[in-house]
PDB file of N, CA and C in Angstrom:
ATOM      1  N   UNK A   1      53.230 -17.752 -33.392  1.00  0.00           N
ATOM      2  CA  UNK A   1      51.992 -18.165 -32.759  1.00  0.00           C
ATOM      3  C   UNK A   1      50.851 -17.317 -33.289  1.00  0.00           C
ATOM      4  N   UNK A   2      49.593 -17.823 -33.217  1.00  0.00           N
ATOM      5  CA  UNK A   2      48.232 -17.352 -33.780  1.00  0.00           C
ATOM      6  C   UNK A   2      47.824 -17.025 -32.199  1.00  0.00           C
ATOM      7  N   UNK A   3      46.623 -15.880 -32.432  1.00  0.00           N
ATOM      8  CA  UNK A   3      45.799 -15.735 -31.221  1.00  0.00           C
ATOM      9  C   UNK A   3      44.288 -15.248 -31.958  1.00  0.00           C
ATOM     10  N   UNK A   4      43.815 -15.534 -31.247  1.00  0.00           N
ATOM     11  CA  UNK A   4      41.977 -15.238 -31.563  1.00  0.00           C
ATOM     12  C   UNK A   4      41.827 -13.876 -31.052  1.00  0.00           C
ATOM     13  N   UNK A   5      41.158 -13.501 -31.934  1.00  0.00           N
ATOM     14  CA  UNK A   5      40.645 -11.740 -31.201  1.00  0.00           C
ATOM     15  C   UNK A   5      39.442 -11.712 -31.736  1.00  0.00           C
ATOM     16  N   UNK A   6      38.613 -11.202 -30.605  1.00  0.00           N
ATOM     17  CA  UNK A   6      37.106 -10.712 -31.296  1.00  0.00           C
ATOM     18  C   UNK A   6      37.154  -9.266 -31.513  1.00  0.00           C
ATOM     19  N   UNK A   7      36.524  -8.660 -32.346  1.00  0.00           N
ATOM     20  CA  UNK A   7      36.580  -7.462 -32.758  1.00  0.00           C
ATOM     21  C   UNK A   7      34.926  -6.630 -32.398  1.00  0.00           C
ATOM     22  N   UNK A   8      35.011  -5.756 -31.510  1.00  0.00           N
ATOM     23  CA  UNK A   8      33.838  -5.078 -31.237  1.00  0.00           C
ATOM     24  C   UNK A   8      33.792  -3.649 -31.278  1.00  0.00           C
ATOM     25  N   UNK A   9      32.689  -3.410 -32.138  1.00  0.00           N
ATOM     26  CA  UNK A   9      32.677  -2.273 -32.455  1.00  0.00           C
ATOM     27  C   UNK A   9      32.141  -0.888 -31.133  1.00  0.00           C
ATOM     28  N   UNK A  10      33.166  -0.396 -30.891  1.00  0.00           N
ATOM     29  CA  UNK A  10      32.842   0.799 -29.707  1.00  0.00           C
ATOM     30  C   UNK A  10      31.719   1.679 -30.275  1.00  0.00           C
ATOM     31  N   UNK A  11      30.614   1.909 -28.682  1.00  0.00           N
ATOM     32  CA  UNK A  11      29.732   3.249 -29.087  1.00  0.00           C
ATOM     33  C   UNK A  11      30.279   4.223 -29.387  1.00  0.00           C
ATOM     34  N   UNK A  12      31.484   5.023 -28.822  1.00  0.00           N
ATOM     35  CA  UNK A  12      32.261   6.404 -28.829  1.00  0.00           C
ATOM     36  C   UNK A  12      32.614   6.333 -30.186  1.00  0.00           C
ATOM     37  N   UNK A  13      32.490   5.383 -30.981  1.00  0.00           N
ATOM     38  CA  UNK A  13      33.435   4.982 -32.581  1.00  0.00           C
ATOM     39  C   UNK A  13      34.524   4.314 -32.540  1.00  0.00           C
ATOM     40  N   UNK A  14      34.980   3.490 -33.365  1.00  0.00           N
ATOM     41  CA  UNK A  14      36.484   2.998 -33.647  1.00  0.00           C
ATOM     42  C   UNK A  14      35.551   1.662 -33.231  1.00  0.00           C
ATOM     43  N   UNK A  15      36.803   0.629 -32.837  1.00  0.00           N
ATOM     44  CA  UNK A  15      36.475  -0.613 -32.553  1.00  0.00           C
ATOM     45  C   UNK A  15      37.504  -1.142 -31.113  1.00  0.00           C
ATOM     46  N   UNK A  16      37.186  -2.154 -30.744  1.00  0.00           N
ATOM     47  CA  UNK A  16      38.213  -2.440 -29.565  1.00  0.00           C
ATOM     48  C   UNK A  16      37.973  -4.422 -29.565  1.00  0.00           C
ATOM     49  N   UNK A  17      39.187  -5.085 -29.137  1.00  0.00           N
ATOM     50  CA  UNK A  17      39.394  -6.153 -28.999  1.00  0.00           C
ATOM     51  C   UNK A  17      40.225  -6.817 -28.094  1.00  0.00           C
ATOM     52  N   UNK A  18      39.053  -8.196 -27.957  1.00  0.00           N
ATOM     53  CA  UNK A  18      39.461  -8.699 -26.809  1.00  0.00           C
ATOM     54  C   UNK A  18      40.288  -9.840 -27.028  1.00  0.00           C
ATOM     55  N   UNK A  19      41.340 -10.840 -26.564  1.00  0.00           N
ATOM     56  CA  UNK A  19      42.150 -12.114 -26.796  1.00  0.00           C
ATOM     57  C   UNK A  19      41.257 -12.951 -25.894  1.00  0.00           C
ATOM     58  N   UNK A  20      40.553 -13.795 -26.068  1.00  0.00           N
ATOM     59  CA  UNK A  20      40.353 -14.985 -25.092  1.00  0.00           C
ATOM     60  C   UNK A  20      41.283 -15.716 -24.581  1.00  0.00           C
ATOM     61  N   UNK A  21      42.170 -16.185 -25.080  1.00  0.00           N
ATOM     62  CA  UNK A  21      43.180 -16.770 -24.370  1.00  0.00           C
ATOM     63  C   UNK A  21      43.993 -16.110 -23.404  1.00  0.00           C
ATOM     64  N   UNK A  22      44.221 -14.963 -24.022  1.00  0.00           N
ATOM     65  CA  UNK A  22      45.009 -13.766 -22.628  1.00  0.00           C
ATOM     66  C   UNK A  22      43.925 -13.074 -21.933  1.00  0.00           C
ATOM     67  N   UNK A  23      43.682 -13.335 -20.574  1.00  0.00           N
ATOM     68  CA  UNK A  23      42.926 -12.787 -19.841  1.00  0.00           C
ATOM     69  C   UNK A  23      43.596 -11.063 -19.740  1.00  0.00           C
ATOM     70  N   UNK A  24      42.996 -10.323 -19.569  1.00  0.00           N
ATOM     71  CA  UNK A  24      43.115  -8.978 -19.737  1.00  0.00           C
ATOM     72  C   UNK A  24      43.856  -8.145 -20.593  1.00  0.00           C
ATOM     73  N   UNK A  25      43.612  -8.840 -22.127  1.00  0.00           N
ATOM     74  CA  UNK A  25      44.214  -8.503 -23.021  1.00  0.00           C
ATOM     75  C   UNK A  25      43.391  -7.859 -24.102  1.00  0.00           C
ATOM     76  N   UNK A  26      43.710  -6.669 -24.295  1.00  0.00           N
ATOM     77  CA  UNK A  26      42.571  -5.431 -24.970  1.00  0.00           C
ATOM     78  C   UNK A  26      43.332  -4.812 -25.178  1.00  0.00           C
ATOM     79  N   UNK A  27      42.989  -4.278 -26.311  1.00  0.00           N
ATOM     80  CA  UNK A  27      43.077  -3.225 -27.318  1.00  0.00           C
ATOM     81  C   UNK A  27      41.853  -2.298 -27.866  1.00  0.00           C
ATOM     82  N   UNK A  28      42.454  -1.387 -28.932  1.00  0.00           N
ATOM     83  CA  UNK A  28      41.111  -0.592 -29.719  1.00  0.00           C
ATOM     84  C   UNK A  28      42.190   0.358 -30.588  1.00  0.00           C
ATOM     85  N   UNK A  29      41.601   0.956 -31.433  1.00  0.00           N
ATOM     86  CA  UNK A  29      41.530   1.944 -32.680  1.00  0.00           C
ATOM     87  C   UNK A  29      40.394   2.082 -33.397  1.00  0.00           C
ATOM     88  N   UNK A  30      40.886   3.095 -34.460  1.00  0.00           N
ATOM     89  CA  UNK A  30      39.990   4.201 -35.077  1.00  0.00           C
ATOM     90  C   UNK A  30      38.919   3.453 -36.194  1.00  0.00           C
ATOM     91  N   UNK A  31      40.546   2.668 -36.682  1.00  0.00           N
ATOM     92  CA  UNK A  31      40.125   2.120 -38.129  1.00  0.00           C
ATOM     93  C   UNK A  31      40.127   0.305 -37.553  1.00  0.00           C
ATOM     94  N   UNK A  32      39.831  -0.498 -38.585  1.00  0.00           N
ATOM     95  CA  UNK A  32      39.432  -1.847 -38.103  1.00  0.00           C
ATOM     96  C   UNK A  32      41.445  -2.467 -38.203  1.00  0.00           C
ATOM     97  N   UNK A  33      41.843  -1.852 -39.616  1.00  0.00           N
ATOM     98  CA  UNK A  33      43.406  -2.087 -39.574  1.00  0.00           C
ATOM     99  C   UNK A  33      44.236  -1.866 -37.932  1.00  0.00           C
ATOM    100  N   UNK A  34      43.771  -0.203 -37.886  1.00  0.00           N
ATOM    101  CA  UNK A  34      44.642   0.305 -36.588  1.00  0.00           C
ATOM    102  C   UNK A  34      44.460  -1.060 -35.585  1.00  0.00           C
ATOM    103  N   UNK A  35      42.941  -0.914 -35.107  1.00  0.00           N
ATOM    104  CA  UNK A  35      42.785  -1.985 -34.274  1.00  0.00           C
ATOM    105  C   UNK A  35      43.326  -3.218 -34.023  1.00  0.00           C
ATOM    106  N   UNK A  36      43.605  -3.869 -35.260  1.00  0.00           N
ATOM    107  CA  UNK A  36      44.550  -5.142 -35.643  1.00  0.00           C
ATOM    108  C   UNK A  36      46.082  -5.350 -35.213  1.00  0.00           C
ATOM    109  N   UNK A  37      46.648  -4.004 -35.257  1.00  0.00           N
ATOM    110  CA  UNK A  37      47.790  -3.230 -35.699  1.00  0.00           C
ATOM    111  C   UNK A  37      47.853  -3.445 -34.302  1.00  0.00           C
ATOM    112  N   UNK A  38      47.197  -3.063 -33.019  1.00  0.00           N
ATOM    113  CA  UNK A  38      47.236  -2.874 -31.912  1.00  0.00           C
ATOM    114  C   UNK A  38      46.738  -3.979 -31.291  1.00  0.00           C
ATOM    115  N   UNK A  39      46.316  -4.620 -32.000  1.00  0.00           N
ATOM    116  CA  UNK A  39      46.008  -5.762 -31.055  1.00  0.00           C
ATOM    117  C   UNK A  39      47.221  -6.816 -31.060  1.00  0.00           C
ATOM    118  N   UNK A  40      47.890  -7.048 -32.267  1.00  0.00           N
ATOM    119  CA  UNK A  40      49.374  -7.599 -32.047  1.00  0.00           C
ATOM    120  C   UNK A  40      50.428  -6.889 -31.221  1.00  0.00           C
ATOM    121  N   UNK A  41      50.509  -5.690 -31.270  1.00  0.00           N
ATOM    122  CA  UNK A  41      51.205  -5.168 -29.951  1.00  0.00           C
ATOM    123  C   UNK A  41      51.066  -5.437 -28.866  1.00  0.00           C
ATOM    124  N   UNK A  42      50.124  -5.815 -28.511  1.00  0.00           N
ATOM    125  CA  UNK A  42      48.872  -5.716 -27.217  1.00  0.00           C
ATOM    126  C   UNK A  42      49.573  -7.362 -26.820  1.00  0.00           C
ATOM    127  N   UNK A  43      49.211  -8.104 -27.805  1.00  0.00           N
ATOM    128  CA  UNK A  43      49.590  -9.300 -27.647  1.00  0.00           C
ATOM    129  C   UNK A  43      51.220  -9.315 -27.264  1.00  0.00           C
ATOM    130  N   UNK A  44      52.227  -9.129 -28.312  1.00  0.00           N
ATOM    131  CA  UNK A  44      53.631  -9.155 -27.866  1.00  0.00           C
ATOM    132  C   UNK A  44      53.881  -8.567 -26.899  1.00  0.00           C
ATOM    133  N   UNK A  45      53.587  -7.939 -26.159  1.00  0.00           N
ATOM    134  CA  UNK A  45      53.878  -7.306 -25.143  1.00  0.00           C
ATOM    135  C   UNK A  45      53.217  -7.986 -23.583  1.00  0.00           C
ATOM    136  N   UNK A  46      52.230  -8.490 -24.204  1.00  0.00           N
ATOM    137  CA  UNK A  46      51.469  -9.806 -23.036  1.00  0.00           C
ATOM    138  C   UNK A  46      52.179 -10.947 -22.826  1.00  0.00           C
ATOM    139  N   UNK A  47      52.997 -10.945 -23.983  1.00  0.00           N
ATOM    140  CA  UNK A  47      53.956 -12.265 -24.123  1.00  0.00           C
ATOM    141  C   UNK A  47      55.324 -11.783 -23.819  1.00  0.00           C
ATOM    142  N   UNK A  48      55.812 -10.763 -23.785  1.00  0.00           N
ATOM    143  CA  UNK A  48      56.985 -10.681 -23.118  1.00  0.00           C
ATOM    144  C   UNK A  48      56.522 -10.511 -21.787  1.00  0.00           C
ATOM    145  N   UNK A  49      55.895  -9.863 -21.014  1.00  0.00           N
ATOM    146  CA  UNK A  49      55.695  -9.968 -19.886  1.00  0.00           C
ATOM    147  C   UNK A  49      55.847 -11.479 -19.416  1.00  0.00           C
ATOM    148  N   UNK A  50      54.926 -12.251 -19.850  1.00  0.00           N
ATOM    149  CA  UNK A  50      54.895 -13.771 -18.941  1.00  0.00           C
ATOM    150  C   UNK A  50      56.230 -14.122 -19.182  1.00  0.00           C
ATOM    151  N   UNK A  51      56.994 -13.994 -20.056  1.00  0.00           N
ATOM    152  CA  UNK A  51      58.118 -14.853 -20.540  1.00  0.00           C
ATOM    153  C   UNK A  51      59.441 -14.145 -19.600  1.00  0.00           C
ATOM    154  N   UNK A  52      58.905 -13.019 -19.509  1.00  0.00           N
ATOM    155  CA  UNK A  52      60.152 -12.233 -18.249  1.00  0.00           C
ATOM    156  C   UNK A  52      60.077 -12.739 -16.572  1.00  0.00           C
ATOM    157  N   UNK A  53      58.367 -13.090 -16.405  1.00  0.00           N
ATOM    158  CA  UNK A  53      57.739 -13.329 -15.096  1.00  0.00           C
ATOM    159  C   UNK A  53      58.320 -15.265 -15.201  1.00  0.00           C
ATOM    160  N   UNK A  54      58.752 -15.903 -16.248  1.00  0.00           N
ATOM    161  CA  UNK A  54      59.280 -17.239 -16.230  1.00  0.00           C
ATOM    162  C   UNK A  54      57.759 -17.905 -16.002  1.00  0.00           C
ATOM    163  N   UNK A  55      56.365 -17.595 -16.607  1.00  0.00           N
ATOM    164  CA  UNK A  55      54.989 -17.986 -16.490  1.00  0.00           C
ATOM    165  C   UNK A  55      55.138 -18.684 -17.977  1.00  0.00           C
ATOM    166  N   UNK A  56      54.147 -19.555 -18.051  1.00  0.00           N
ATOM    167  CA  UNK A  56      53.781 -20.209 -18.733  1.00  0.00           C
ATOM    168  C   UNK A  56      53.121 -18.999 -20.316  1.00  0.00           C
ATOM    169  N   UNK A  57      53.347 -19.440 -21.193  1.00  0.00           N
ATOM    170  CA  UNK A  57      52.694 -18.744 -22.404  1.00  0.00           C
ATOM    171  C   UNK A  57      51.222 -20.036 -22.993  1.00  0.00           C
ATOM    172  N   UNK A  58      50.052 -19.309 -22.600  1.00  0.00           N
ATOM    173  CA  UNK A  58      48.690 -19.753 -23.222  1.00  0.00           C
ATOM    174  C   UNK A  58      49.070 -19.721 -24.606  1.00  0.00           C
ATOM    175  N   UNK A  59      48.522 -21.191 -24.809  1.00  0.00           N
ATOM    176  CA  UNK A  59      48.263 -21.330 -25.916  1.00  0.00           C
ATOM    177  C   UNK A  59      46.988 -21.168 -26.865  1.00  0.00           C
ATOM    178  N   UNK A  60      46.376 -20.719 -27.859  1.00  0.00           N
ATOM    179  CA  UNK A  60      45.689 -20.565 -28.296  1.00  0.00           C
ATOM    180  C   UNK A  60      44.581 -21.452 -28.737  1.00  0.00           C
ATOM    181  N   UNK A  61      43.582 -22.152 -28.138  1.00  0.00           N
ATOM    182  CA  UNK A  61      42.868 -23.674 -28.746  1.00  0.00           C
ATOM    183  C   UNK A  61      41.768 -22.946 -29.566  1.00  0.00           C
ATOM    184  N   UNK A  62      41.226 -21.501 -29.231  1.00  0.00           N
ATOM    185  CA  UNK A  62      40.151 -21.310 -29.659  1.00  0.00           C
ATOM    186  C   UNK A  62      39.864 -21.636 -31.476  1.00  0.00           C
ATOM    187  N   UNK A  63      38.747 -22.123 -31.240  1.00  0.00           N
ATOM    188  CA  UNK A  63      38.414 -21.850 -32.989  1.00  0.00           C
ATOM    189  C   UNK A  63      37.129 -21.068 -32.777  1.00  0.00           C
ATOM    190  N   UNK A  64      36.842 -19.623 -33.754  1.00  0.00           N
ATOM    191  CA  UNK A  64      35.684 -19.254 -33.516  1.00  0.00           C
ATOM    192  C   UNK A  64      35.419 -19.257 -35.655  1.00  0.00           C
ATOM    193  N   UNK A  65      33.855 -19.290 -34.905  1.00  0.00           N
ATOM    194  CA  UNK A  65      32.511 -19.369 -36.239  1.00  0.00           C
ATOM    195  C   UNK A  65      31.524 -19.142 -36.106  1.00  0.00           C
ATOM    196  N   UNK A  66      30.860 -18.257 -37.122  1.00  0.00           N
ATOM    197  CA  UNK A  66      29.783 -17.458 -37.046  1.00  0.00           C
ATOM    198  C   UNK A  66      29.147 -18.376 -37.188  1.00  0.00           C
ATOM    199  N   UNK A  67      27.786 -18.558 -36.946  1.00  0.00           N
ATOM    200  CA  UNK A  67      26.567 -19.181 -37.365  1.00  0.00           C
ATOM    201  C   UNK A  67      25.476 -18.512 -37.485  1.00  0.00           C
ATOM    202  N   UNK A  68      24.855 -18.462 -38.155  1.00  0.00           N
ATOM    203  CA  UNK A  68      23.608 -17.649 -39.394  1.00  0.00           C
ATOM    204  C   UNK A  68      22.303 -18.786 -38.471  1.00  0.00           C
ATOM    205  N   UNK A  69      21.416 -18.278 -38.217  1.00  0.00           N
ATOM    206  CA  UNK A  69      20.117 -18.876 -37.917  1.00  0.00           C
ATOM    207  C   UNK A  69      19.075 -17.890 -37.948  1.00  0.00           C
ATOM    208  N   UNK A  70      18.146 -18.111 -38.123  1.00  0.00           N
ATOM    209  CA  UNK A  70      16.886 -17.507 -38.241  1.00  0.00           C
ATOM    210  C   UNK A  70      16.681 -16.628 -37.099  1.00  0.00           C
ATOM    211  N   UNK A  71      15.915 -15.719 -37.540  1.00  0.00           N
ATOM    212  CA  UNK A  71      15.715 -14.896 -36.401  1.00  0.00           C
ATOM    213  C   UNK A  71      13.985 -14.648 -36.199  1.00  0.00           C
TER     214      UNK A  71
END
């Protein structure tokens, strides 16, 4: 399975990310890799939980895209 993560860059430094589809699903690291690195953990571990709780696993619909407009 695919999941969407937005990637935001922390004031303190590093970066941190959120899953839209998994409600309270966050992560962060140093480097933009680490962050990545941890955000699939973050995820498998969101997904064994529901799958132990016999809950439904969200599926992923999001599509995200930047759009450039004038400022």
């Amino acid at each position: 399975m695919e999941y969407s993560v937005i990637v935001h860059k922390a004031e303190e430094g590093g970066y941190w990310v959120e899953v839209p589809a998994l409600p309270g699903c966050y992560s962060q690291g140093e480097t933009l890799e680490e962050t990545l690195s941890n955000a699939k953990e973050a995820i498998e571990l969101y997904l064994e939980v529901l799958r132990e709780e016999r809950r439904a696993v969200p599926r992923d619909e999001e599509v995200v895209f930047k759009v450039n407009v004038a400022a």
